[in-house]
C-alpha atoms as a PDB file:
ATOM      1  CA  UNK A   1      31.838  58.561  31.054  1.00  0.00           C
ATOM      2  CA  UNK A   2      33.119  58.616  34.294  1.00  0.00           C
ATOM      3  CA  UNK A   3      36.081  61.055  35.423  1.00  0.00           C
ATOM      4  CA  UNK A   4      38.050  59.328  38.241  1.00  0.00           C
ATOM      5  CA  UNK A   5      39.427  56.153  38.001  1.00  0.00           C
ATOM      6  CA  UNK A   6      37.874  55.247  40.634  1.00  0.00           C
ATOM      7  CA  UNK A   7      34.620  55.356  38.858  1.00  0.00           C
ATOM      8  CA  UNK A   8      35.576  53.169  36.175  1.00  0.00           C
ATOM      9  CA  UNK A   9      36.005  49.959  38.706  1.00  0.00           C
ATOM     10  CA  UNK A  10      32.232  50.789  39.911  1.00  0.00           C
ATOM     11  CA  UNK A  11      31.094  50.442  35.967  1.00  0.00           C
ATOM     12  CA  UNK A  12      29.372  46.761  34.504  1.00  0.00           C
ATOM     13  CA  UNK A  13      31.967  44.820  32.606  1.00  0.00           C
ATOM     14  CA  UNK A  14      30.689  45.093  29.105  1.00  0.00           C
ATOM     15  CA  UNK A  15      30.980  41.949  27.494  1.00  0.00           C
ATOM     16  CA  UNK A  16      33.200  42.107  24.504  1.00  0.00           C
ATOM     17  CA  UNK A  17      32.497  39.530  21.475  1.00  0.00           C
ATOM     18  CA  UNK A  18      36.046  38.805  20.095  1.00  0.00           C
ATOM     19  CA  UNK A  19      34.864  37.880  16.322  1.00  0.00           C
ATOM     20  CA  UNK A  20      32.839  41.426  16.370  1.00  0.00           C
ATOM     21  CA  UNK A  21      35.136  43.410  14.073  1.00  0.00           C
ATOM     22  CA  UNK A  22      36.465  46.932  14.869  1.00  0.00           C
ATOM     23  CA  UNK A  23      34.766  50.057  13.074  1.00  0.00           C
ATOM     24  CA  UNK A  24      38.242  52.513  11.836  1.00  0.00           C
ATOM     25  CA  UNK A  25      36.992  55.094  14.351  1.00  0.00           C
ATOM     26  CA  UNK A  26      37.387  52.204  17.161  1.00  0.00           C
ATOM     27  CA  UNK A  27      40.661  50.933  16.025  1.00  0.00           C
ATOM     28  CA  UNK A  28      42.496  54.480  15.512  1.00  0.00           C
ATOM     29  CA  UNK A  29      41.272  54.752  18.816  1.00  0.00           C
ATOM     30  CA  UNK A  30      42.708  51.948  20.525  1.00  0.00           C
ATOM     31  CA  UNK A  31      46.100  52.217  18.547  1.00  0.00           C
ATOM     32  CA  UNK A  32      46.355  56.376  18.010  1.00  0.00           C
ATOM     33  CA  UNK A  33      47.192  55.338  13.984  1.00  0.00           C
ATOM     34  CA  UNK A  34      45.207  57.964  11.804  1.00  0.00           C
ATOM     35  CA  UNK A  35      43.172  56.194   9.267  1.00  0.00           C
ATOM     36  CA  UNK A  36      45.777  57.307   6.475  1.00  0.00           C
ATOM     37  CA  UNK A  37      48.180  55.254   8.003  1.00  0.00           C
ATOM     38  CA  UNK A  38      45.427  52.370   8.415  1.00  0.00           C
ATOM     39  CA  UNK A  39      44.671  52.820   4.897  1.00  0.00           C
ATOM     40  CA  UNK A  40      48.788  52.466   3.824  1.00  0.00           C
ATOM     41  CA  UNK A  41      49.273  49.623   6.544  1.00  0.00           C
ATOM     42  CA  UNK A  42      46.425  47.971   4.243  1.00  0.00           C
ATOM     43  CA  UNK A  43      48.325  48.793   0.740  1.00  0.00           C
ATOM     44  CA  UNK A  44      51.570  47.138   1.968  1.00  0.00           C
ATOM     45  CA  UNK A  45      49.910  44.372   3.018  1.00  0.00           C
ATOM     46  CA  UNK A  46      50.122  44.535   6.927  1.00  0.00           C
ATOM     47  CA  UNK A  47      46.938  44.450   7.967  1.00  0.00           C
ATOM     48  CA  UNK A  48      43.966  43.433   6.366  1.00  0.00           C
ATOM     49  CA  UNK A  49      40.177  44.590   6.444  1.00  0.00           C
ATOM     50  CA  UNK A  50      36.685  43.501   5.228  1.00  0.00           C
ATOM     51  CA  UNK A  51      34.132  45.610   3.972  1.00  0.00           C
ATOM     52  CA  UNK A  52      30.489  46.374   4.603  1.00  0.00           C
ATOM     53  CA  UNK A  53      28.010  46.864   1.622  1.00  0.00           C
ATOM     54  CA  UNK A  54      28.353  50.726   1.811  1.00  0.00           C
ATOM     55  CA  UNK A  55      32.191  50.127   1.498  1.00  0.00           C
ATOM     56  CA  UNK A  56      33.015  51.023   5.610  1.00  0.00           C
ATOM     57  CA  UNK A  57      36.547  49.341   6.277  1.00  0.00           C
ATOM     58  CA  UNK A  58      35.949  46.771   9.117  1.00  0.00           C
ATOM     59  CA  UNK A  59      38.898  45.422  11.030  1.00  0.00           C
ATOM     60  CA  UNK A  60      39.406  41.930  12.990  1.00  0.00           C
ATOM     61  CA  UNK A  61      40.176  42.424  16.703  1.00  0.00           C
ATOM     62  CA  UNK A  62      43.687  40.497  16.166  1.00  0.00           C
ATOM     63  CA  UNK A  63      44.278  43.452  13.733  1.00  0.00           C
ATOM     64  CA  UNK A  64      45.348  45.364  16.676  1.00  0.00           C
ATOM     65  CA  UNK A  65      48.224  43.244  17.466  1.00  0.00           C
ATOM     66  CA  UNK A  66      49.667  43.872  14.091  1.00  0.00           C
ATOM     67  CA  UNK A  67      49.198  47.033  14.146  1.00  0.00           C
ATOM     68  CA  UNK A  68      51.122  47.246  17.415  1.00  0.00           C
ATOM     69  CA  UNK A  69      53.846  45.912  15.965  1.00  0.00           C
ATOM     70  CA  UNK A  70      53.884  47.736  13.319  1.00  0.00           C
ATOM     71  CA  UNK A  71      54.429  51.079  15.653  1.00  0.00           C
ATOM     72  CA  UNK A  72      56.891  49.373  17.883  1.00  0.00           C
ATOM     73  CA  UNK A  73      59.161  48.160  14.675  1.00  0.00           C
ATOM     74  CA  UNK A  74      59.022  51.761  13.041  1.00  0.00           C
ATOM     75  CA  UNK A  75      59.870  53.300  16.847  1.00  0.00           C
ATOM     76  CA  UNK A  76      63.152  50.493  16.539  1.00  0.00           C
ATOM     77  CA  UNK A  77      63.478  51.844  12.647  1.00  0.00           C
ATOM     78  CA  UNK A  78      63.066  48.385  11.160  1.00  0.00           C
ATOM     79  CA  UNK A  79      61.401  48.778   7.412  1.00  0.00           C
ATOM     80  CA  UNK A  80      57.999  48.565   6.787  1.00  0.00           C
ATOM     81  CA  UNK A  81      58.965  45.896   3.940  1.00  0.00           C
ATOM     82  CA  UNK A  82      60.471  43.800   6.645  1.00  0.00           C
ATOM     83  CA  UNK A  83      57.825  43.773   9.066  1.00  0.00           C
ATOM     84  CA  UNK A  84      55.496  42.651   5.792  1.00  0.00           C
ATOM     85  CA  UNK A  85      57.810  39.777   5.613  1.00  0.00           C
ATOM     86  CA  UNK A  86      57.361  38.574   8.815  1.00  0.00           C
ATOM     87  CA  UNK A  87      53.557  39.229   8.795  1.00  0.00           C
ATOM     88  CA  UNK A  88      53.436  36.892   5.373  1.00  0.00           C
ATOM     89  CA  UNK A  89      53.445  34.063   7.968  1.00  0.00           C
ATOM     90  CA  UNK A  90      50.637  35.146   9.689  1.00  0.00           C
ATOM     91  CA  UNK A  91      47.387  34.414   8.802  1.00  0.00           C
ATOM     92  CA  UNK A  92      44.892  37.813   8.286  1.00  0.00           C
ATOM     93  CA  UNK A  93      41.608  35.402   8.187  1.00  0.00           C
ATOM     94  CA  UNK A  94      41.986  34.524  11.631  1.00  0.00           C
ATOM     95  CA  UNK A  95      43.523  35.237  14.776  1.00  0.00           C
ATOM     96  CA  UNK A  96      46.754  33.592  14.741  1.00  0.00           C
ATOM     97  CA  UNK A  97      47.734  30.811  17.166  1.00  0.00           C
ATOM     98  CA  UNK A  98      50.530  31.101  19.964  1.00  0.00           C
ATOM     99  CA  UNK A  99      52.196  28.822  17.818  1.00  0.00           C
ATOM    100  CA  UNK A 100      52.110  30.958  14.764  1.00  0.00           C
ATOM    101  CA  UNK A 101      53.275  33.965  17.036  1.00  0.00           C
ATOM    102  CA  UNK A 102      56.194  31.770  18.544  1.00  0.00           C
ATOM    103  CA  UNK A 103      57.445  30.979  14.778  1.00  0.00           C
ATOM    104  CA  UNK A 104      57.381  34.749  13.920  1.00  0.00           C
ATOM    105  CA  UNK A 105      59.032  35.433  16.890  1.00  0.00           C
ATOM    106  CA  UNK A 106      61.860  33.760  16.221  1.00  0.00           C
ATOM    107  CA  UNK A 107      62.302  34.876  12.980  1.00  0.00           C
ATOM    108  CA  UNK A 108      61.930  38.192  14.078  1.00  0.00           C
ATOM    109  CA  UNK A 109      64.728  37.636  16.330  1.00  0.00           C
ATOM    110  CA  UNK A 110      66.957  36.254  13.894  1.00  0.00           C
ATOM    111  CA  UNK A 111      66.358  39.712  11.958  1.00  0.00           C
ATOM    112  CA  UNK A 112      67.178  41.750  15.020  1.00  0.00           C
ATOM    113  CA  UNK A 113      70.454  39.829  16.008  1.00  0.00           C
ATOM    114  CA  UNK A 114      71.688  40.249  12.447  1.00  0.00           C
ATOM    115  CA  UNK A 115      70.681  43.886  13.081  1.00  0.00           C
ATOM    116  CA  UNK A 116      71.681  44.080  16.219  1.00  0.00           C
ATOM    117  CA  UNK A 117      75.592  42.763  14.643  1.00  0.00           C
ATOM    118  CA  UNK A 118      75.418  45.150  12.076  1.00  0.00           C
ATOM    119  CA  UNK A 119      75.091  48.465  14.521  1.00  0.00           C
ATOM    120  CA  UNK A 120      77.635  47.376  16.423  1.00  0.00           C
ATOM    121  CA  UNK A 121      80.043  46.818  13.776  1.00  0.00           C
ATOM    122  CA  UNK A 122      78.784  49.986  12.579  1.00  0.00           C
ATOM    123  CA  UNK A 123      79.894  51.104  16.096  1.00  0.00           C
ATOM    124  CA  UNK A 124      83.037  49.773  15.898  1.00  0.00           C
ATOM    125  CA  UNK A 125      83.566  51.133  13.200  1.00  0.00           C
ATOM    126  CA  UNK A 126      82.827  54.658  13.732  1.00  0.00           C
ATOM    127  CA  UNK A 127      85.274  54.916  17.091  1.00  0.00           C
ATOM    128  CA  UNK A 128      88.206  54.551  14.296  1.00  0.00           C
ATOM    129  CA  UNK A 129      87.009  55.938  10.454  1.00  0.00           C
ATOM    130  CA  UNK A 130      84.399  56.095   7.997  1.00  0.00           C
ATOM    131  CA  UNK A 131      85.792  53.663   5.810  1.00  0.00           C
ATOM    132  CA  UNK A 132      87.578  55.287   2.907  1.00  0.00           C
ATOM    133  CA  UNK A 133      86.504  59.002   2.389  1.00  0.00           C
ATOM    134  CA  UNK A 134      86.911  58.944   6.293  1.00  0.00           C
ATOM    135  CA  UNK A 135      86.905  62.764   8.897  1.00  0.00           C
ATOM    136  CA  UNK A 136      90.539  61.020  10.413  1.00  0.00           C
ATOM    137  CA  UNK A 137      93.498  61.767   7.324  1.00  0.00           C
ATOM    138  CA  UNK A 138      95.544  60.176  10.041  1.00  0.00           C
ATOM    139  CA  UNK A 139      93.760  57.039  10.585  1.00  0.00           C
ATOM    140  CA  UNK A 140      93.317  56.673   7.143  1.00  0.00           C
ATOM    141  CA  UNK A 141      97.065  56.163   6.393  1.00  0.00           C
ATOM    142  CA  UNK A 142      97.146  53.291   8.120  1.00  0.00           C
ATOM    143  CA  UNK A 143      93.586  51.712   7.441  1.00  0.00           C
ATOM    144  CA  UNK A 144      93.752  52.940   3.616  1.00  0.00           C
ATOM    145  CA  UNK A 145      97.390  53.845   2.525  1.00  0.00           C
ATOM    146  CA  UNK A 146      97.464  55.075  -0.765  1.00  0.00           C
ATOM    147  CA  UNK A 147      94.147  54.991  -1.396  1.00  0.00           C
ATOM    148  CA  UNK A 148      93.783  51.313  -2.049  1.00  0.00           C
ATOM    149  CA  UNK A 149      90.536  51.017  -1.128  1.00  0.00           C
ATOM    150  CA  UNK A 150      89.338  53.427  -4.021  1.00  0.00           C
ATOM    151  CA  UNK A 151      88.798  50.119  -6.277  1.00  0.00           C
ATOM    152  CA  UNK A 152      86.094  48.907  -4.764  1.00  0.00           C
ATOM    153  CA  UNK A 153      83.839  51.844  -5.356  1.00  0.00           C
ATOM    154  CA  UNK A 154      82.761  54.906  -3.630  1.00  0.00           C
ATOM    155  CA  UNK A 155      81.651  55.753  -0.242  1.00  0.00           C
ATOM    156  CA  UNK A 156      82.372  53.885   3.188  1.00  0.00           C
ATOM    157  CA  UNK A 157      83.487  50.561   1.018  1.00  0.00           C
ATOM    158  CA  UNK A 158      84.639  48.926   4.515  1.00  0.00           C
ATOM    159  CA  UNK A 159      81.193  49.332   6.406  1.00  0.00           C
ATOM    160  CA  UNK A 160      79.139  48.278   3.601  1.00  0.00           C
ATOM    161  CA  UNK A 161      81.068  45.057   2.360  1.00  0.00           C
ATOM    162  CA  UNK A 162      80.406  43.787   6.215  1.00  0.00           C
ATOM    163  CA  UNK A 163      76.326  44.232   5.635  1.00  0.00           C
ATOM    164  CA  UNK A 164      74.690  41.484   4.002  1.00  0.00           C
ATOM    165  CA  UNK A 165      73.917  41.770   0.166  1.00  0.00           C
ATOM    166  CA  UNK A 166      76.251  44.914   0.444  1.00  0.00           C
ATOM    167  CA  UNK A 167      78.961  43.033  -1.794  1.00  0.00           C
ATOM    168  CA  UNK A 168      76.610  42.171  -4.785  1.00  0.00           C
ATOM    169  CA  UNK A 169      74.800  45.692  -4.982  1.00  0.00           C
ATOM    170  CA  UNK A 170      78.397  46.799  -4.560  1.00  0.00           C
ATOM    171  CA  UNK A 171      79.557  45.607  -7.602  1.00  0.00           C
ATOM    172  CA  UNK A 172      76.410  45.927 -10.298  1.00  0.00           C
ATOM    173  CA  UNK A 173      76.559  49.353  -9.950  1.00  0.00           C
ATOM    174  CA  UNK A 174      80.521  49.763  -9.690  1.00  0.00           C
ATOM    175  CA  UNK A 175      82.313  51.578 -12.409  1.00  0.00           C
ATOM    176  CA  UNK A 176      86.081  51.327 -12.583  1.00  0.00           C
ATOM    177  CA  UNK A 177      87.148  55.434 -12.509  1.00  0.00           C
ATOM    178  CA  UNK A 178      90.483  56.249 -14.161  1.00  0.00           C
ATOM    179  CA  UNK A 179      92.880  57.943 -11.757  1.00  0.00           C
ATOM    180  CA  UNK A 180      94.587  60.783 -13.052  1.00  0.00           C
ATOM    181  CA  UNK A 181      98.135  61.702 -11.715  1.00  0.00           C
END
């Protein structure tokens, strides 16, 4: 192996056979995932691999793509579950097409607007009070006098009724709490 840069340019170009699947050695290589992580990528269902007769995991070259992704999503804190979603469009017995990139691209970017909206809300949010149970007593008076905001449930009730589906889980696990004077 050579030891300077320099030496690398001198070396044959080895020819490299795009349908010849990746050995788990070679692809936590390439990526720096450990094979535990392959082997959970695998159980949610973002990446796939095949299997040789003494049971070696095998894994497409387009695999790698994925599981770039994959990092670069958990680096931007976007779920695993949502990243599956997206990859559902994909298809794991091929390499997928430009096109089928372009259409998970923008439904990726759909997701990260909405997220995008939601942090800075959030933001805004966080220059004035944390909702009801807020650190500013002052500011509270005049977002929440009297409390009025204590109906709708516990917690930061004015942050989480802005975030999608916030509403409905809201409210199945709401209990009305009686006040006492």
């Amino acid at each position: 192996m050579p030891e300077h840069p320099d030496e690398l340019a001198a070396l044959p170009a080895r020819h490299i056979d795009p349908s010849e699947p990746l050995t788990i050695g070679e692809v936590m290589r390439r990526t720096g995932v450990s094979a535990s992580a392959l082997h959970f990528y695998e159980r949610k269902g973002l990446i796939t691999s095949l299997r040789t007769s003494s049971n070696q995991r095998l894994y497409e070259r387009h695999m790698l793509r994925r599981i770039s992704l994959v990092l670069v999503a958990k680096r931007l804190g976007i779920p695993l579950a949502d990243v599956a979603s997206v990859f559902r469009r994909l298809p794991t017995d091929h390499a997928p097409t430009h096109e089928d990139w372009q259409r998970v691209s923008r439904a990726w970017k759909r997701q990260l607007e909405e997220r995008r909206r939601q942090l800075e809300s959030l933001e805004r949010e966080l220059t004035g009070c944390i909702g009801c149970g807020c650190l500013s007593m002052k500011a509270c008076l005049l977002l929440n006098p009297d409390d009025t905001l204590q109906p709708q449930g516990p917690g930061p009730v004015r942050i989480q009724s802005q975030q999608p589906g916030m509403r409905r889980r809201r409210a199945q696990r709401h209990r009305p709490s009686q006040v006492e004077g």
